[in-house]
Protein backbone atom coordinates (compact mmCIF):
# COMPACT_ATOMS: atom_id res chain seq x y z
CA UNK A 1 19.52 32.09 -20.82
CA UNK A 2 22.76 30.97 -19.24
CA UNK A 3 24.18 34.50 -19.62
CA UNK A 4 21.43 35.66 -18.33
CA UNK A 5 21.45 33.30 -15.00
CA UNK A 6 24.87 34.30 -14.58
CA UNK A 7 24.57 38.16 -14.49
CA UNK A 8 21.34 37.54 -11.84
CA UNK A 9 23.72 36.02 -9.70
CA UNK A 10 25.75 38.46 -9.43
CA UNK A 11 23.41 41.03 -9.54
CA UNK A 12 20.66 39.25 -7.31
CA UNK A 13 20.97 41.33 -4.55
CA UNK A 14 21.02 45.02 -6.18
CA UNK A 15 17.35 44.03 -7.86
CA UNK A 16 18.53 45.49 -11.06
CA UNK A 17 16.60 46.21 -14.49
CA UNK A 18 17.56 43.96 -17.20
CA UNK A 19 16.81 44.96 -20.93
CA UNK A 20 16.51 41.94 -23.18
CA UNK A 21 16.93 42.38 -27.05
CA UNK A 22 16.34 38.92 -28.47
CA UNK A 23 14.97 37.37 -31.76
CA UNK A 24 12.78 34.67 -29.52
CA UNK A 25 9.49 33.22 -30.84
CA UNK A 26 6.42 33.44 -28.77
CA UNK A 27 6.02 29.50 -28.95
CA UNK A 28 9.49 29.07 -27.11
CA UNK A 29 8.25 27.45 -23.77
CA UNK A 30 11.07 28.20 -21.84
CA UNK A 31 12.26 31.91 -22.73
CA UNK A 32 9.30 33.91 -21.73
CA UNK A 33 8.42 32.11 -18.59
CA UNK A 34 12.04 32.26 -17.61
CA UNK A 35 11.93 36.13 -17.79
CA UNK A 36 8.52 36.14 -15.91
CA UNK A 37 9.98 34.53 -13.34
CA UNK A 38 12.62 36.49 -13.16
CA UNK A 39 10.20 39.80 -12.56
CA UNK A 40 8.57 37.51 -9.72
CA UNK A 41 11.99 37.61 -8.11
CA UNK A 42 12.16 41.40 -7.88
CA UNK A 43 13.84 42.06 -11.20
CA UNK A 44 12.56 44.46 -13.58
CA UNK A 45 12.22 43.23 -16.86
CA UNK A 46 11.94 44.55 -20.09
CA UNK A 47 12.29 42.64 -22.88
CA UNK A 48 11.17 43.09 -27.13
CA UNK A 49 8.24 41.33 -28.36
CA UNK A 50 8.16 39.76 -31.96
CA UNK A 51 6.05 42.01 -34.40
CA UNK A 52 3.88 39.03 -35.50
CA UNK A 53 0.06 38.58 -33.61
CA UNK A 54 0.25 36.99 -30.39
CA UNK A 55 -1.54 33.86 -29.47
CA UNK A 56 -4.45 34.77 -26.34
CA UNK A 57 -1.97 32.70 -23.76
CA UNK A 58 1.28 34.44 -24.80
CA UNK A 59 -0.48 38.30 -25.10
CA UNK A 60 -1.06 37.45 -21.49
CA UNK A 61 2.66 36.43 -20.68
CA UNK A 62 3.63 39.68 -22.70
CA UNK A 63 1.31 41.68 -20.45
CA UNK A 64 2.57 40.41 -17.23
CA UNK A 65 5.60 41.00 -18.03
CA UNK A 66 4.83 44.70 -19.54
């Protein structure tokens, strides 16, 4: 996430897409959310989901940020 929060700020103003390829669980609290908030900003996200059955809470964090 720290790489991450470095290329937004110096990329915060273009409101680039970012394309996230990471082996992340759905129960990490802090990943997913992050992103989200990062589409809130004006960013457009796309990131991989795992391949395993979403919980009803996290299908709706996936969708948001779909």
């Amino acid at each position: 996430m720290v790489d991450i929060i470095c290329w937004v700020v110096k990329n915060r103003s273009a409101c680039p897409n970012l394309l996230v390829i990471a082996n992340a669980s759905v129960e990490d609290r802090q990943f997913w959310p992050f992103l989200l908030g990062l589409g809130y900003r004006g960013f457009n996200i796309f990131a991989t989901i795992p391949d395993t059955d979403l919980p009803d809470d996290k299908t709706k964090t996936a969708e948001r940020l779909m």
